[in-house]
N, C-alpha and C. Protein backbone atom coordinates (compact mmCIF):
# COMPACT_ATOMS: atom_id res chain seq x y z
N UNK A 1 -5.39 -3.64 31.47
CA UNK A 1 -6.34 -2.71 30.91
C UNK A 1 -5.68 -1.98 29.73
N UNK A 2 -6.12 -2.31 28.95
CA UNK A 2 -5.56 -1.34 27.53
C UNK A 2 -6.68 -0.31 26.84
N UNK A 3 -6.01 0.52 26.04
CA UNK A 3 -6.57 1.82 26.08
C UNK A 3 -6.48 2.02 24.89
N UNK A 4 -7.28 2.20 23.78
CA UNK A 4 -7.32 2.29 22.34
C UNK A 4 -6.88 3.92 21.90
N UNK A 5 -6.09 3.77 21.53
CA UNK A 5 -5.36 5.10 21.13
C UNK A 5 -5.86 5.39 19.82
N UNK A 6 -6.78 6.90 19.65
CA UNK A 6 -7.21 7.25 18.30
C UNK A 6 -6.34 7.94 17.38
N UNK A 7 -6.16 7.20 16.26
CA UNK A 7 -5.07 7.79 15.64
C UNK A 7 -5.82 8.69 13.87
N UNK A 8 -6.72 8.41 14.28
CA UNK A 8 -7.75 8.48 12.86
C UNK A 8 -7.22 10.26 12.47
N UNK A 9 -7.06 11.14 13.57
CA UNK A 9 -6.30 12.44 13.06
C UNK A 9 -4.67 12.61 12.29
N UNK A 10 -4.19 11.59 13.04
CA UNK A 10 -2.78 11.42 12.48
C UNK A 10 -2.93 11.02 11.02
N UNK A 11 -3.87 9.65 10.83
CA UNK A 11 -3.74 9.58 9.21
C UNK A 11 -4.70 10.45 8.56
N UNK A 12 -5.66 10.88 8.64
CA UNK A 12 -5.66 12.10 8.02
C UNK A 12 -4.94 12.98 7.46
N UNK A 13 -3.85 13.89 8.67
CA UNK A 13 -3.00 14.91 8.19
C UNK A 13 -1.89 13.66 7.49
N UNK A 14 -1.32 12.58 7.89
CA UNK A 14 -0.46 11.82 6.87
C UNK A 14 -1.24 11.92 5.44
N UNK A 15 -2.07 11.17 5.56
CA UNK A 15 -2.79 11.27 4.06
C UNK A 15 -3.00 12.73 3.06
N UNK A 16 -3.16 13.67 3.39
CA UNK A 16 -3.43 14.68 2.95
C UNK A 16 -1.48 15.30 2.50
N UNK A 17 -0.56 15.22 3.62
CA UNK A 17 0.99 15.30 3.45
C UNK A 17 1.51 14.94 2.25
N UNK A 18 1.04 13.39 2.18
CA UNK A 18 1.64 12.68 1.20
C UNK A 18 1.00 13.15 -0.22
N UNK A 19 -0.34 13.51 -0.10
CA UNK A 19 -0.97 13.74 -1.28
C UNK A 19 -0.39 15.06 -1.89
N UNK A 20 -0.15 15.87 -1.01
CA UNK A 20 0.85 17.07 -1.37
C UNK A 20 2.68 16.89 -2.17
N UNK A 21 2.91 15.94 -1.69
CA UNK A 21 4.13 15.72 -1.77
C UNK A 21 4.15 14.83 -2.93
N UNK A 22 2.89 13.82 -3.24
CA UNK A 22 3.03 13.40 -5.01
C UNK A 22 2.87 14.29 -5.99
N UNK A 23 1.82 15.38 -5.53
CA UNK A 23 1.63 16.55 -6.81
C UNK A 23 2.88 17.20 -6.77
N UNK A 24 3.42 17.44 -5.64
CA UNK A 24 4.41 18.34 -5.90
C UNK A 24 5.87 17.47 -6.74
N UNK A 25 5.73 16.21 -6.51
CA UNK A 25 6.50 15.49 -7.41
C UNK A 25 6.37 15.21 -8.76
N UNK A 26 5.06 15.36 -8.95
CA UNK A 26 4.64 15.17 -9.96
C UNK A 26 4.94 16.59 -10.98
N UNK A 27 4.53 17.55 -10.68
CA UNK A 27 5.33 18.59 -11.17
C UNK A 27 6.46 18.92 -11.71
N UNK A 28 7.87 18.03 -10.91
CA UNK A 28 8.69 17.69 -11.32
C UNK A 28 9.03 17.47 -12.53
N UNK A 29 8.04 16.12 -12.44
CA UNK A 29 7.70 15.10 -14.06
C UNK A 29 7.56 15.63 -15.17
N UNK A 30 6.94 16.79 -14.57
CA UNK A 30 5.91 17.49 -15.95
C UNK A 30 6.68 18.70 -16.22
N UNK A 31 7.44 19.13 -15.20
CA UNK A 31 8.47 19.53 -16.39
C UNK A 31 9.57 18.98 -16.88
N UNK A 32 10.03 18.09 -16.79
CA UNK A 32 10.76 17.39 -17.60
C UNK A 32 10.23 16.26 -18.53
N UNK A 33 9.19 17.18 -18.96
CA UNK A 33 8.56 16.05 -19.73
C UNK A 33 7.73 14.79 -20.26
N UNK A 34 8.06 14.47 -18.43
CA UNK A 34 7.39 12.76 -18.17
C UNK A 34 6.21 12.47 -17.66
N UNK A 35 5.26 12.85 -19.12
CA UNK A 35 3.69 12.97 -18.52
C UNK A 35 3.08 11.98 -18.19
N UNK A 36 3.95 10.25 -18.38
CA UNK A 36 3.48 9.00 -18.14
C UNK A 36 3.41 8.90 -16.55
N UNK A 37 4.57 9.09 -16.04
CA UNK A 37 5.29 9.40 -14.73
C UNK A 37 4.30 10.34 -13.66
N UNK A 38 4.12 11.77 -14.67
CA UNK A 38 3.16 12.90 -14.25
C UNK A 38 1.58 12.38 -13.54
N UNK A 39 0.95 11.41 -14.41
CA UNK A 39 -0.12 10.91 -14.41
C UNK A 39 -0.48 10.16 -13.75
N UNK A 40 0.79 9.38 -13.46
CA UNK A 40 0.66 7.62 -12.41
C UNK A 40 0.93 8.97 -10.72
N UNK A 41 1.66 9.59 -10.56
CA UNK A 41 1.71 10.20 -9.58
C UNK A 41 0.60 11.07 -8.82
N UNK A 42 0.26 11.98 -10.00
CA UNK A 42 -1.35 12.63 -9.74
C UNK A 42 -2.57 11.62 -9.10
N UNK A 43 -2.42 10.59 -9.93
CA UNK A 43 -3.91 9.28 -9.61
C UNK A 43 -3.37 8.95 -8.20
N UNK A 44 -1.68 8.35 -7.65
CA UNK A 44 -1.71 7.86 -6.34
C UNK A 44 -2.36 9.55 -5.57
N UNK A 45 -2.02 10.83 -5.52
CA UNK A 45 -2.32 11.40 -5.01
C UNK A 45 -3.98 11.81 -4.82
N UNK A 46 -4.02 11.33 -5.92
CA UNK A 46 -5.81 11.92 -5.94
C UNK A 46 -6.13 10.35 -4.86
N UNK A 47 -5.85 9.11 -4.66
CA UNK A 47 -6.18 8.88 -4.27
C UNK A 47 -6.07 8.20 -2.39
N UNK A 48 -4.33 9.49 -2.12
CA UNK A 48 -4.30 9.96 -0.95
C UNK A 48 -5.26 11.01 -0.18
N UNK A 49 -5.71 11.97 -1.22
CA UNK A 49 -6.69 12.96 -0.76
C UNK A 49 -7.38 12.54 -0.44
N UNK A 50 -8.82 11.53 -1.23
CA UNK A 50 -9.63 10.59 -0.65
C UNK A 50 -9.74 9.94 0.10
N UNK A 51 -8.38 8.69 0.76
CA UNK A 51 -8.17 8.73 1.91
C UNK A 51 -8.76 9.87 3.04
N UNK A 52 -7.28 10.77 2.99
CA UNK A 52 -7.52 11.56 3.81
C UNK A 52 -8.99 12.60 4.34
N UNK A 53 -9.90 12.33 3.34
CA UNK A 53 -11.16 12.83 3.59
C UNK A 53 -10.79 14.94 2.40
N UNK A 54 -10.09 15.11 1.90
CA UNK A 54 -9.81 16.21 1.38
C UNK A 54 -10.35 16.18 -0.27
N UNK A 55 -11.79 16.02 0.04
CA UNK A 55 -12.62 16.18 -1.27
C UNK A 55 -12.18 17.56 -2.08
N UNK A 56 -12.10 18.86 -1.70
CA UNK A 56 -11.46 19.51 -2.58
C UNK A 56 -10.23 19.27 -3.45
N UNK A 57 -9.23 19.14 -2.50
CA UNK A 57 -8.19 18.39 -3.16
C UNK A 57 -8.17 17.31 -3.82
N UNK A 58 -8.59 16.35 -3.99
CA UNK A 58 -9.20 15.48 -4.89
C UNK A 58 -9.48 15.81 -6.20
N UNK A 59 -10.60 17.20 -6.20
CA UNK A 59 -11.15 17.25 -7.00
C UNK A 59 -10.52 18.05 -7.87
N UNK A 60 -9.24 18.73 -7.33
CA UNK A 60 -8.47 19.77 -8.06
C UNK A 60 -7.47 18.55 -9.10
N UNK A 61 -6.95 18.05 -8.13
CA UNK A 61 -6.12 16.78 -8.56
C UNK A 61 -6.47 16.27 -9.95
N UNK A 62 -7.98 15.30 -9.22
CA UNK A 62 -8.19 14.93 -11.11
C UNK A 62 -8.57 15.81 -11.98
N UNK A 63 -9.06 16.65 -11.88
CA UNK A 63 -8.82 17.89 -12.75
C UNK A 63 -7.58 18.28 -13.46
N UNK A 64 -6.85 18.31 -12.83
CA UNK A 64 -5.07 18.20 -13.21
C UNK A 64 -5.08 17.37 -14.05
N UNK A 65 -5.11 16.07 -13.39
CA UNK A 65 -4.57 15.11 -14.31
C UNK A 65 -5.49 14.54 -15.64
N UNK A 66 -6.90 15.13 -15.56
CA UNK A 66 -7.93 15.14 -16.95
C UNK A 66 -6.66 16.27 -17.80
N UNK A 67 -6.89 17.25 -17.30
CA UNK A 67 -6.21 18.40 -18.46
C UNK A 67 -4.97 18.03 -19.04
N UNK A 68 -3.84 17.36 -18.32
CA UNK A 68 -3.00 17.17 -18.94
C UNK A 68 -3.13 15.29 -19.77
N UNK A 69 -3.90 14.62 -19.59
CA UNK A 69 -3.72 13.61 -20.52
C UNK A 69 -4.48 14.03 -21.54
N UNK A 70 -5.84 14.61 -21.88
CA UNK A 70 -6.34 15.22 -22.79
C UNK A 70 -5.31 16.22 -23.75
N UNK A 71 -4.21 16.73 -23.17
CA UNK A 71 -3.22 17.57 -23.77
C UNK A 71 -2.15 16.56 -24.46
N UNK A 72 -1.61 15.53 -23.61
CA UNK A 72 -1.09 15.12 -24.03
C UNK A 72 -0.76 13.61 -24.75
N UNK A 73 -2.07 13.54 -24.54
CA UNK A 73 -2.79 11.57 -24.55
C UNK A 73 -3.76 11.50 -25.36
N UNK A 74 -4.17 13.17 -25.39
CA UNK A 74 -5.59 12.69 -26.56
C UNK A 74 -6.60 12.06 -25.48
N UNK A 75 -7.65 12.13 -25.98
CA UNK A 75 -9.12 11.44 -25.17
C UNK A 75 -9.46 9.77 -25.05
C-alpha cells in the first residue's frame, strides 16, 4: 500500500526561496555593473515566482527588470 505524499507546499515555498535569492543576486550584478547578467537573473526569477504561484512578486520582478533594460538597453 503506498501513500502519495503531497509535496505541492514544499515547492511552492522552494519556488518562491529561490526567486528571492536570484533578485537578491541579481542586485549584486547591478551593482557592479552587469546589467546583461542583472536581466538573465531577474527573468529566471520572475519565472520562479510564477512557478511558485507569487503573482505579486512576479509582477514587481518584471517591473524591475522593464526599468532597468529601458535604462540601460534602450527600448
Amino acid at each position: 500500500m503506498s501513500r502519495k505524499i503531497d509535496t505541492s507546499d514544499q515547492f511552492i515555498e522552494f519556488y518562491k526561496k529561490k526567486g528571492d535569492y536570484l533578485v537578491e543576486l541579481s542586485e549584486n550584478h547591478y551593482k557592479n555593473k552587469e546589467y546583461k547578467k542583472t536581466l538573465e537573473l531577474l527573468s529566471q526569477a520572475f519565472s520562479m515566482y510564477e512557478k511558485g504561484g507569487a503573482t505579486e512578486l512576479a509582477a514587481q520582478t518584471k517591473h524591475t527588470f522593464n526599468e532597468i533594460k529601458a535604462l540601460h538597453f534602450g527600448k
